[in-house]
C-alpha atoms as a PDB file:
ATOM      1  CA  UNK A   1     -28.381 -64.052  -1.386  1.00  0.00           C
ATOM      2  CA  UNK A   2     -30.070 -66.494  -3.727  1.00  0.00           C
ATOM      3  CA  UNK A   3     -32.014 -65.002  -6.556  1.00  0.00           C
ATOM      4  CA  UNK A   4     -33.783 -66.851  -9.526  1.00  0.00           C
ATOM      5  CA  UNK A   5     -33.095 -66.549 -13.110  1.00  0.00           C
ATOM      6  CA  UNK A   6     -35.465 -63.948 -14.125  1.00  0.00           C
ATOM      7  CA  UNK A   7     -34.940 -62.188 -10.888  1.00  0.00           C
ATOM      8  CA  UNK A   8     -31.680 -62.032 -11.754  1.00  0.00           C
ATOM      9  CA  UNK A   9     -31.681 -61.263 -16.020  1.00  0.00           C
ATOM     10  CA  UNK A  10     -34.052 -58.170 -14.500  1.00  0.00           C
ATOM     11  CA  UNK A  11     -31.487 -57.335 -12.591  1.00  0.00           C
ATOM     12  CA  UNK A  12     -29.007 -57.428 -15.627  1.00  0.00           C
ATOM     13  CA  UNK A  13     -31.317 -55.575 -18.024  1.00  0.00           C
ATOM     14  CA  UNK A  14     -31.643 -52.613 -15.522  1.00  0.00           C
ATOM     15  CA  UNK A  15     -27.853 -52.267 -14.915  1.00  0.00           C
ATOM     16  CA  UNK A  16     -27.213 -51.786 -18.554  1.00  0.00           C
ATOM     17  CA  UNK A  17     -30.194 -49.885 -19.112  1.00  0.00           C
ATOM     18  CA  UNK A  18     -29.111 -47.554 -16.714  1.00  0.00           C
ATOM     19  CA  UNK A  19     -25.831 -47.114 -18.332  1.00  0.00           C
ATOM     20  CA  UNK A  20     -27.745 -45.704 -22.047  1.00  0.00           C
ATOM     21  CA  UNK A  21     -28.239 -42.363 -20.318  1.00  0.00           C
ATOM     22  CA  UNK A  22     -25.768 -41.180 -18.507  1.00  0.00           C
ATOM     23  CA  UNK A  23     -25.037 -37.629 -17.895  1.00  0.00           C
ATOM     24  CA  UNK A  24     -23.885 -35.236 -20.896  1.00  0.00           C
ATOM     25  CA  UNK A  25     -19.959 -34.357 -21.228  1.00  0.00           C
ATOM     26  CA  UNK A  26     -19.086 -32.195 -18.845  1.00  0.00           C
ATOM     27  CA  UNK A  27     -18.602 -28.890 -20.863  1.00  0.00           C
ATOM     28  CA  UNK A  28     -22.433 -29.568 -22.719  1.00  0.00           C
ATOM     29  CA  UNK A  29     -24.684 -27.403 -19.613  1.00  0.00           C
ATOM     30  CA  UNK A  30     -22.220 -24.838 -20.266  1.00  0.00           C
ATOM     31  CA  UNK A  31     -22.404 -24.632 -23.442  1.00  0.00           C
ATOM     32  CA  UNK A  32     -25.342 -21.537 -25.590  1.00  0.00           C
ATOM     33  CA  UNK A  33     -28.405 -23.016 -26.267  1.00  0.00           C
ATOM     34  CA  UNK A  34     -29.345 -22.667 -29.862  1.00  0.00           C
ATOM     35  CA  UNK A  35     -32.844 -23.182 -31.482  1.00  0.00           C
ATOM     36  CA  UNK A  36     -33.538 -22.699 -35.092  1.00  0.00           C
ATOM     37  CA  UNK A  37     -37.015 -23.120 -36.451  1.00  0.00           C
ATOM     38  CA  UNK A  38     -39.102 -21.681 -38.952  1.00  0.00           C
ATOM     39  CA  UNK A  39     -41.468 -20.020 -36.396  1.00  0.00           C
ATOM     40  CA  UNK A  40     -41.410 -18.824 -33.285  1.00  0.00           C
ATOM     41  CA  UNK A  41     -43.474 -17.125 -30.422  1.00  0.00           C
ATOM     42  CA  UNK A  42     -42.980 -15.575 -27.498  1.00  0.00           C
ATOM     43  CA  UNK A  43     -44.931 -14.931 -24.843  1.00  0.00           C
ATOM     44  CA  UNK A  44     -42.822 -13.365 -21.912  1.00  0.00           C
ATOM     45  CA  UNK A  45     -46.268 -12.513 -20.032  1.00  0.00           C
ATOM     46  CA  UNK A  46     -47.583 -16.442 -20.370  1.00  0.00           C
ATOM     47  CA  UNK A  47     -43.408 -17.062 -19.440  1.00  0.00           C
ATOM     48  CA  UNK A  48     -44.176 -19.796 -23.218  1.00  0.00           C
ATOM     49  CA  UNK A  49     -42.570 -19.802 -26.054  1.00  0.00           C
ATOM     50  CA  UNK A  50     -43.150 -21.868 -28.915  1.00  0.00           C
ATOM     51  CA  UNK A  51     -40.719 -23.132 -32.406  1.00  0.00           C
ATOM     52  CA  UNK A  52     -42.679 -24.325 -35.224  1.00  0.00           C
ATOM     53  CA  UNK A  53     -41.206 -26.126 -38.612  1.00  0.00           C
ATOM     54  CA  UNK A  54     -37.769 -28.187 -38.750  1.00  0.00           C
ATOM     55  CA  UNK A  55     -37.026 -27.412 -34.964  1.00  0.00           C
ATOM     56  CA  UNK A  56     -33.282 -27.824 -34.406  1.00  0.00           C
ATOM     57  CA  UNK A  57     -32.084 -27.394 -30.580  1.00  0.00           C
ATOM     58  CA  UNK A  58     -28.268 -28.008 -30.288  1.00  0.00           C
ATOM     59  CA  UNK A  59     -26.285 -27.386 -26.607  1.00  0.00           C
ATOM     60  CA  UNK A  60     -22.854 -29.064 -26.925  1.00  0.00           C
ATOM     61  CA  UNK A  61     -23.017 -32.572 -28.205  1.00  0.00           C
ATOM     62  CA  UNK A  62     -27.277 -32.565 -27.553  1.00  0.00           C
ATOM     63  CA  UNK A  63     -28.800 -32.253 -30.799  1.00  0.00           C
ATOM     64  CA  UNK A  64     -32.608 -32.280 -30.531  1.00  0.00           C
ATOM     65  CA  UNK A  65     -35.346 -32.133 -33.997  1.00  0.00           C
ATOM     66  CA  UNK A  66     -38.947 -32.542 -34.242  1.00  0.00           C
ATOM     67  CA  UNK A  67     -41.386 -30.210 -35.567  1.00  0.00           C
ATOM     68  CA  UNK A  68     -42.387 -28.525 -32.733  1.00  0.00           C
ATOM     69  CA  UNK A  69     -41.435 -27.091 -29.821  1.00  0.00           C
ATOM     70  CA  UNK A  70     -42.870 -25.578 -26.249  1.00  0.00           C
ATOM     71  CA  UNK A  71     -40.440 -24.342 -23.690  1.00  0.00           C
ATOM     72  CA  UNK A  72     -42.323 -23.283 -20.529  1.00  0.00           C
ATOM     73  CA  UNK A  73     -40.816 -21.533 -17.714  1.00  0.00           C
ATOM     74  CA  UNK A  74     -41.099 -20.832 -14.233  1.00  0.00           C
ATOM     75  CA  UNK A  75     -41.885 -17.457 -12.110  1.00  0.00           C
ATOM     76  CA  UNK A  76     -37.314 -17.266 -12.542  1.00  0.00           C
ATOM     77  CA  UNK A  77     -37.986 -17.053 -16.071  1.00  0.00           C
ATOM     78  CA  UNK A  78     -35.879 -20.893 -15.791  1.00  0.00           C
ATOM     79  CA  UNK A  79     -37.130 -24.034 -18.213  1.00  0.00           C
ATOM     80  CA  UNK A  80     -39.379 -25.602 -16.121  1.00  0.00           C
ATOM     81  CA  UNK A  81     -40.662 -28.258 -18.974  1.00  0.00           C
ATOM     82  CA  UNK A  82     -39.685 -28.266 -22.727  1.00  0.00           C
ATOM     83  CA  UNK A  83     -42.064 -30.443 -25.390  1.00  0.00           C
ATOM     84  CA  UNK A  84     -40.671 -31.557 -28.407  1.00  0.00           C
ATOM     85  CA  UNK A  85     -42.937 -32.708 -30.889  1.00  0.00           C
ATOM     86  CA  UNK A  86     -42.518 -34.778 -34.354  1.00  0.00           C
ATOM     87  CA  UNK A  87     -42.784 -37.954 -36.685  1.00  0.00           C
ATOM     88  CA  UNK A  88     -40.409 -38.918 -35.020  1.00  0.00           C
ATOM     89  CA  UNK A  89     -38.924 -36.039 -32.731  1.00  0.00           C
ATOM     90  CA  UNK A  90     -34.912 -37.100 -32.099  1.00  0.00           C
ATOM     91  CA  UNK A  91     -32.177 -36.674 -30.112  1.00  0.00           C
ATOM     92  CA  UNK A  92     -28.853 -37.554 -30.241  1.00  0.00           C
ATOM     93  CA  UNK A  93     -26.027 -36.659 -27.279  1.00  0.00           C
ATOM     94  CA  UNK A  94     -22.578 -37.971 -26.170  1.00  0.00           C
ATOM     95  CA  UNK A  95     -22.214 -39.124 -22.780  1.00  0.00           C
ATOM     96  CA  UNK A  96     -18.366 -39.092 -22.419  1.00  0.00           C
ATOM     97  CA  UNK A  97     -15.850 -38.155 -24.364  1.00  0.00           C
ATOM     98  CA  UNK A  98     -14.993 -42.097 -24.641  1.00  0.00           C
ATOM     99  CA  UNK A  99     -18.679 -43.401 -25.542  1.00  0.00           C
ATOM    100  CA  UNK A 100     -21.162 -44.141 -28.319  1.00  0.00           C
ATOM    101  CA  UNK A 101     -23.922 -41.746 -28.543  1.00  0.00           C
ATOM    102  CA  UNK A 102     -26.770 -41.779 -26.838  1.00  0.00           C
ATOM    103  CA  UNK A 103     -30.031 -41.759 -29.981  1.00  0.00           C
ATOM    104  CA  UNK A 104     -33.663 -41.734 -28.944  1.00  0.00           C
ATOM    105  CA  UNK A 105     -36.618 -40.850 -30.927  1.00  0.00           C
ATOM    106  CA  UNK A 106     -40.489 -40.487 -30.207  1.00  0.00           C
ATOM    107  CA  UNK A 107     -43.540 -38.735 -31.520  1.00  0.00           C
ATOM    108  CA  UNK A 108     -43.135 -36.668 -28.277  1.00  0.00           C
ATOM    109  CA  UNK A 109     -40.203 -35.747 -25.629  1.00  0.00           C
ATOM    110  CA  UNK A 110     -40.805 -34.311 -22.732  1.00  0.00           C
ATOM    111  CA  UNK A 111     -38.252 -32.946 -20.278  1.00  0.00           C
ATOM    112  CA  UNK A 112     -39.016 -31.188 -16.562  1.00  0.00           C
ATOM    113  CA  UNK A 113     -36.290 -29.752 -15.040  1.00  0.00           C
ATOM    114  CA  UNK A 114     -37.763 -29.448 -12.323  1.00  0.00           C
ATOM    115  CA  UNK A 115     -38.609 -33.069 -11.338  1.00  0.00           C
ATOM    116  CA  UNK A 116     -35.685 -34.093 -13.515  1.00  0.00           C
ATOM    117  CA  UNK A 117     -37.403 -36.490 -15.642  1.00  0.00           C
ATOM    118  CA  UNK A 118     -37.132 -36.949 -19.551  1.00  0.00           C
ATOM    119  CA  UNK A 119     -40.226 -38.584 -20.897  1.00  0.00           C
ATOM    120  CA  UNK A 120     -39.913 -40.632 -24.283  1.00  0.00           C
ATOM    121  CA  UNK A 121     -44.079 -40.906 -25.291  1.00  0.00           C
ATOM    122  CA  UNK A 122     -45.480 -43.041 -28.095  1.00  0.00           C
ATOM    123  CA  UNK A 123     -43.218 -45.030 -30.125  1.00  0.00           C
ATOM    124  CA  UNK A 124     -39.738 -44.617 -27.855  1.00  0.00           C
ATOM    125  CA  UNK A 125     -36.651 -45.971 -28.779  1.00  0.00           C
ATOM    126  CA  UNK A 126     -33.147 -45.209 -27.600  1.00  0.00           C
ATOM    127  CA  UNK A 127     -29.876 -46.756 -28.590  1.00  0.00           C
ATOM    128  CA  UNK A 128     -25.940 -46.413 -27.545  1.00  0.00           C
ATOM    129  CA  UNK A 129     -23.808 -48.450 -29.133  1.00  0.00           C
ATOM    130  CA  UNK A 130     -25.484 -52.115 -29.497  1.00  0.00           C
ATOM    131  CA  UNK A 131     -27.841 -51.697 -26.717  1.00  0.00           C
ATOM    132  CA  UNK A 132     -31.342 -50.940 -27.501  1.00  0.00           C
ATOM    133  CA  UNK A 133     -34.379 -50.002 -25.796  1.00  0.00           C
ATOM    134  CA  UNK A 134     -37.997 -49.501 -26.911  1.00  0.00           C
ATOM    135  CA  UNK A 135     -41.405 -49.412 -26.175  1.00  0.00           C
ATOM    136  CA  UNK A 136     -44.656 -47.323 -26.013  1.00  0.00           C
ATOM    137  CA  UNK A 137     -42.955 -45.140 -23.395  1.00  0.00           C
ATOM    138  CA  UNK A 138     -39.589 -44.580 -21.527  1.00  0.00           C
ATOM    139  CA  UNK A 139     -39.527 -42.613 -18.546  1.00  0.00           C
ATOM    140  CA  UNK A 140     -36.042 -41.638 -16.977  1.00  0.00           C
ATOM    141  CA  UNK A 141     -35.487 -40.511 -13.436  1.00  0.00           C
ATOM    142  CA  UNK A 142     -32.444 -38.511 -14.443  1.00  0.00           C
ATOM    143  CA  UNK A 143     -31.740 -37.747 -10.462  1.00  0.00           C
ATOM    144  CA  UNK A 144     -32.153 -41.232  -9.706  1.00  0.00           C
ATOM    145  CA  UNK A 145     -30.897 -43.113 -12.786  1.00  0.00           C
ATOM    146  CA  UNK A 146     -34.289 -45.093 -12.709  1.00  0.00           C
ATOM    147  CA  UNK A 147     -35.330 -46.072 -16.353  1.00  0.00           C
ATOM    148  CA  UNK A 148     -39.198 -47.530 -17.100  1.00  0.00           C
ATOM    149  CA  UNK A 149     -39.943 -48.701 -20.612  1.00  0.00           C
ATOM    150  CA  UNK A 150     -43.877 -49.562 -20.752  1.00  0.00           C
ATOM    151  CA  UNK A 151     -46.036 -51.100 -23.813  1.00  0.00           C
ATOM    152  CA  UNK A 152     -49.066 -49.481 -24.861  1.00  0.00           C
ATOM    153  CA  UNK A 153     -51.302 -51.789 -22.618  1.00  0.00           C
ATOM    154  CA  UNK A 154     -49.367 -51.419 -19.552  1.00  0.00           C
ATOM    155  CA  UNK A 155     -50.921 -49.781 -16.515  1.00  0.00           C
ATOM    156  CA  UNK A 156     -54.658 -49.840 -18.300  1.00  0.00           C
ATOM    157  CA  UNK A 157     -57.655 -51.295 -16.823  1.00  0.00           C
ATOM    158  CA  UNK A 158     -59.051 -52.684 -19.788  1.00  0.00           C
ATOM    159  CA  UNK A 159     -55.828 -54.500 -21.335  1.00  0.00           C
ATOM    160  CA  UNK A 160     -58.191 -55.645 -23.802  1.00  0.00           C
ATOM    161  CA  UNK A 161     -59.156 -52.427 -25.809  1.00  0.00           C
ATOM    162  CA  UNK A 162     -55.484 -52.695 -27.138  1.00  0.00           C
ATOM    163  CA  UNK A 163     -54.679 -55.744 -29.119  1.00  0.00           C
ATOM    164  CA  UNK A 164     -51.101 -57.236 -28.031  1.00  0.00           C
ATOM    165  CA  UNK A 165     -50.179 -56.786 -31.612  1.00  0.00           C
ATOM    166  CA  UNK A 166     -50.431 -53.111 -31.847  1.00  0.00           C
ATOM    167  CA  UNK A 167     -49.434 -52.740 -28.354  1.00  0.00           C
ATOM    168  CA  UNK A 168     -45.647 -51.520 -28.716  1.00  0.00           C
ATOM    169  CA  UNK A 169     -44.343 -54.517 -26.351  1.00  0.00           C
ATOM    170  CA  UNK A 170     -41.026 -53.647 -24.614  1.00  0.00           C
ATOM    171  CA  UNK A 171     -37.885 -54.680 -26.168  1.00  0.00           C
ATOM    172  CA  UNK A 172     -34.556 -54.742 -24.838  1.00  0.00           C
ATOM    173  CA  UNK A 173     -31.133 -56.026 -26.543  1.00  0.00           C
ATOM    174  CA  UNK A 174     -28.341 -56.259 -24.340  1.00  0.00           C
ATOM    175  CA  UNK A 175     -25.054 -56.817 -26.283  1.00  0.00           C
ATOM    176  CA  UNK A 176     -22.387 -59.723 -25.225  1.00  0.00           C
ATOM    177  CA  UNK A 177     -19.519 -58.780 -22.872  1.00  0.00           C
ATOM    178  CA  UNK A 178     -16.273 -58.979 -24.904  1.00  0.00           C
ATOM    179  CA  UNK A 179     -13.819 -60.729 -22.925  1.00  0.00           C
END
């Protein structure tokens, strides 16, 4: 098989991408879910409930903050999607016991359980060890370990109503292999 250069460096980038989230340590899903905020609501009927103020969300090694947060379940009273709002909303989790962290921030995160995607909107970075990822938005596959990073101007029409400069370009560092 004989693939160009950027064919290949795509390739690359992908591979290690795909390596920043892996899943949680094994004990974390096991592990009490604990919020703290300074307000909350619920609304069994609705199946909503929403933190307000210095949201902390910690399972295990996940550690989650933003100022706001909506968990919505589903008719088995199970998380179907959970919001996290904030300037920036964070999250910071351990893959394996032998890794760096996994960091990512955003203005919003989005997880749906039941699709099994985590969505990283509007100024999305995430970080483990020296690699680095950001962009406008990240969108992980967690089922299929499929990672897209977009820029503000990416799938729109009219590329021109955003100026390249503002546009939160994708940006990827890939650390050197020590030998």
């Amino acid at each position: 098989m004989n693939l160009n250069k950027p064919v290949l460096f795509f390739l690359i980038v992908l591979l290690h991408i795909n390596c920043i989230l892996l899943q949680a340590l094994p004990g974390d899903s096991n592990e009490p879910i604990e919020i703290e905020a300074d307000f909350a609501e619920l609304d069994d009927e609705k199946g909503e409930t929403i933190y307000v103020g210095n949201v902390i969300v910690t399972q295990g090694s996940l550690r989650m903050t933003g100022e706001k947060l909506r968990i919505i379940l589903d008719e088995a009273k199970d998380i179907d999607r959970a919001i996290m709002t904030g300037k920036p909303a964070t999250f910071r989790q351990r893959p394996q016991i032998d890794e760096a962290e996994v960091e990512g921030e955003s203005k919003t995160i989005e997880y749906r359980a039941t699709s099994g995607f985590l969505y990283l909107i509007n100024s999305a970075k995430l970080v483990q060890g020296e690699r680095f990822a950001e962009g406008h938005r990240i969108n992980y596959d967690i089922n299929n370990k499929i990672i897209t990073i977009r820029s503000s101007r990416a799938g729109i029409f009219e590329r021109d109503l955003i100026k390249k400069e503002n546009s939160q370009r994708v940006k990827i560092i890939i650390p050197v292999e020590e030998s």
